[in-house]
C-alpha atoms as a PDB file:
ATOM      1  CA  UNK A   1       5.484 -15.857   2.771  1.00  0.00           C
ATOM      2  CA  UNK A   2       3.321 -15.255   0.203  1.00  0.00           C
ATOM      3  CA  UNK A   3      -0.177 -13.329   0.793  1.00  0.00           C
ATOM      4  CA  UNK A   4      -3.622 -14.380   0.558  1.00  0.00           C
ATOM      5  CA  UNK A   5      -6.271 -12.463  -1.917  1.00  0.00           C
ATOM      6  CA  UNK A   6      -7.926 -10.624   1.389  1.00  0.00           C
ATOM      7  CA  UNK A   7      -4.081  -9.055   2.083  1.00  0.00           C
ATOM      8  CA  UNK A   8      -3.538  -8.172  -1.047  1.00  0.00           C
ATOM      9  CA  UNK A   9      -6.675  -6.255  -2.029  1.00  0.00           C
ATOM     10  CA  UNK A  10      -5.747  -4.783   1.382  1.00  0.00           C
ATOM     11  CA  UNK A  11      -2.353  -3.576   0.285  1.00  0.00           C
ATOM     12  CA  UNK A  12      -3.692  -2.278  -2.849  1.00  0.00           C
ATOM     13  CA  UNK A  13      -6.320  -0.060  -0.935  1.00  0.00           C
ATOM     14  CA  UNK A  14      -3.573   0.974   0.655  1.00  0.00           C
ATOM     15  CA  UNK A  15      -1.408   1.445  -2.453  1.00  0.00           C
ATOM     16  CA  UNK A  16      -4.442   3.714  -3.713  1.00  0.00           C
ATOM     17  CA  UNK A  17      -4.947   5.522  -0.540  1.00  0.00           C
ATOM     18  CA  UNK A  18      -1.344   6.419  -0.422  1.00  0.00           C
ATOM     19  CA  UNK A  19      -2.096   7.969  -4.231  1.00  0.00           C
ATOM     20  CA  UNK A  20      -0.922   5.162  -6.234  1.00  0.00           C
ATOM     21  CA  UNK A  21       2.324   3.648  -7.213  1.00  0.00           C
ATOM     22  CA  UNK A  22       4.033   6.518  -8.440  1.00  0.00           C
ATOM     23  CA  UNK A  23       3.386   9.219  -5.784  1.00  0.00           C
ATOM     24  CA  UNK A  24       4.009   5.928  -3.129  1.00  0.00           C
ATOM     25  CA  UNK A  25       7.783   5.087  -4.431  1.00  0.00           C
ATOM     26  CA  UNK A  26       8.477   9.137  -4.616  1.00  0.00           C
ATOM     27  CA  UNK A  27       6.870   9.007  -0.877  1.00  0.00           C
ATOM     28  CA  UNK A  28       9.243   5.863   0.083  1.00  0.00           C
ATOM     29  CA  UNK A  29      12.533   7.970  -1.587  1.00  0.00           C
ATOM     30  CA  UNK A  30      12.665   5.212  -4.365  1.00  0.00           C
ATOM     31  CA  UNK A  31      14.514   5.983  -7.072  1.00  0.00           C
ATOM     32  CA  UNK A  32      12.668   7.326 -10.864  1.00  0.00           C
ATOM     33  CA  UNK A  33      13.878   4.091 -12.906  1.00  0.00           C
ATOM     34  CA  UNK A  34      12.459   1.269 -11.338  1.00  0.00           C
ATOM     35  CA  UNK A  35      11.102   2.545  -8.328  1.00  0.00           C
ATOM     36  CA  UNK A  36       7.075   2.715  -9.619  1.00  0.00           C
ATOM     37  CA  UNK A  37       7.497  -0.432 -10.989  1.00  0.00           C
ATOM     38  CA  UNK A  38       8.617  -2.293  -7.988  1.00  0.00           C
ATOM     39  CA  UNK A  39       5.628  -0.064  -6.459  1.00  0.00           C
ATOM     40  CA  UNK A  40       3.628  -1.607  -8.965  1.00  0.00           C
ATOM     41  CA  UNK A  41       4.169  -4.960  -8.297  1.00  0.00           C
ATOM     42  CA  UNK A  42       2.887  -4.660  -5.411  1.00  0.00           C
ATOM     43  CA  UNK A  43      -0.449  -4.396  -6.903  1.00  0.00           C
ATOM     44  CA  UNK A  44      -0.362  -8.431  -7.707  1.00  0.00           C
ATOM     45  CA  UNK A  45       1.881  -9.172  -5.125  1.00  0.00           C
ATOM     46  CA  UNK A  46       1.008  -7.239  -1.945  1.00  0.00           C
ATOM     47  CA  UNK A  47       3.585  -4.697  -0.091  1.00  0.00           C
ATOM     48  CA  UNK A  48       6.625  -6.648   1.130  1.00  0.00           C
ATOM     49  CA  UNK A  49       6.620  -6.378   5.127  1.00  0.00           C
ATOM     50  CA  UNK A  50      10.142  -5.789   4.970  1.00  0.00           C
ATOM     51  CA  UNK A  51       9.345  -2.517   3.334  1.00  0.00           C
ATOM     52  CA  UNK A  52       6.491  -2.223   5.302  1.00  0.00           C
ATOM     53  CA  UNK A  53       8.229  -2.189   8.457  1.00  0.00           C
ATOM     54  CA  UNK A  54      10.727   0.511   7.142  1.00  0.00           C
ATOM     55  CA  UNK A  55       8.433   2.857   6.242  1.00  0.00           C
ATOM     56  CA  UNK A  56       5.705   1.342   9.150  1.00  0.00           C
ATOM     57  CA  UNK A  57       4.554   5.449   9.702  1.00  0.00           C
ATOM     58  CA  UNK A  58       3.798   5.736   6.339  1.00  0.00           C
ATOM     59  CA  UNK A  59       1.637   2.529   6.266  1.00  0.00           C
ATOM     60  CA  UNK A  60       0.249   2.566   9.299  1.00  0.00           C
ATOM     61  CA  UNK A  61      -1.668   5.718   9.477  1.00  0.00           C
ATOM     62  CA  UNK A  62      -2.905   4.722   5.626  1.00  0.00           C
ATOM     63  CA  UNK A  63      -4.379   1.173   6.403  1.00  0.00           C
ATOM     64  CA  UNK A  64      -6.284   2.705   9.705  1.00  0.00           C
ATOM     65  CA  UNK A  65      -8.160   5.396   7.223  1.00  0.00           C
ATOM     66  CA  UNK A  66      -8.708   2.966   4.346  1.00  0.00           C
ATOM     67  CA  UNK A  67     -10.326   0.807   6.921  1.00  0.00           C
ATOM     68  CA  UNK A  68     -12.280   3.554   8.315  1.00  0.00           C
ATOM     69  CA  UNK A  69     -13.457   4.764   5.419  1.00  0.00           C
ATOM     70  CA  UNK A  70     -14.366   0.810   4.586  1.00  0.00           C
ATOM     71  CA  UNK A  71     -16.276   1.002   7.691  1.00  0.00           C
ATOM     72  CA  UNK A  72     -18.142   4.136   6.906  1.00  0.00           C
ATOM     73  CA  UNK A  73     -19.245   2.823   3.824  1.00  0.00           C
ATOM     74  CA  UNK A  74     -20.561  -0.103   4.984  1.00  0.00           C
ATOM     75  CA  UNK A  75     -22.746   1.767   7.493  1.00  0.00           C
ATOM     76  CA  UNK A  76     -23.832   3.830   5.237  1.00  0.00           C
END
């Protein structure tokens, strides 16, 4: 299922929260070759939920503080 614009600027917050596609595939035990760019993709595409169900610790904890922080700013 593909995702909608909202989802995937959503993923990408994540993506950057996480420290970006490289230090993301090293943090999801992807391999050197290949692994950032799959990461990557993500950035157009959004984060598969296969992967994120795998690895749902990882992204779980990172979309509750990129929405917090969201949240702060807004108040601010």
């Amino acid at each position: 299922m593909k995702k909608t614009p909202a989802e995937i600027e959503a993923d990408k917050a994540v993506i950057a929260h996480l420290g970006g596609p490289t230090k993301l595939a090293q943090k999801l035990g992807f391999p050197p070759i290949g692994g950032v760019q799959r990461v990557y993709n993500w950035l157009d595409r959004g984060i598969p939920a296969y992967v994120w169900l795998q690895h749902i610790e990882i992204f779980s904890e990172a979309e509750r503080e990129t929405r917090s922080a969201k949240l702060k700013r807004k108040a601010a």
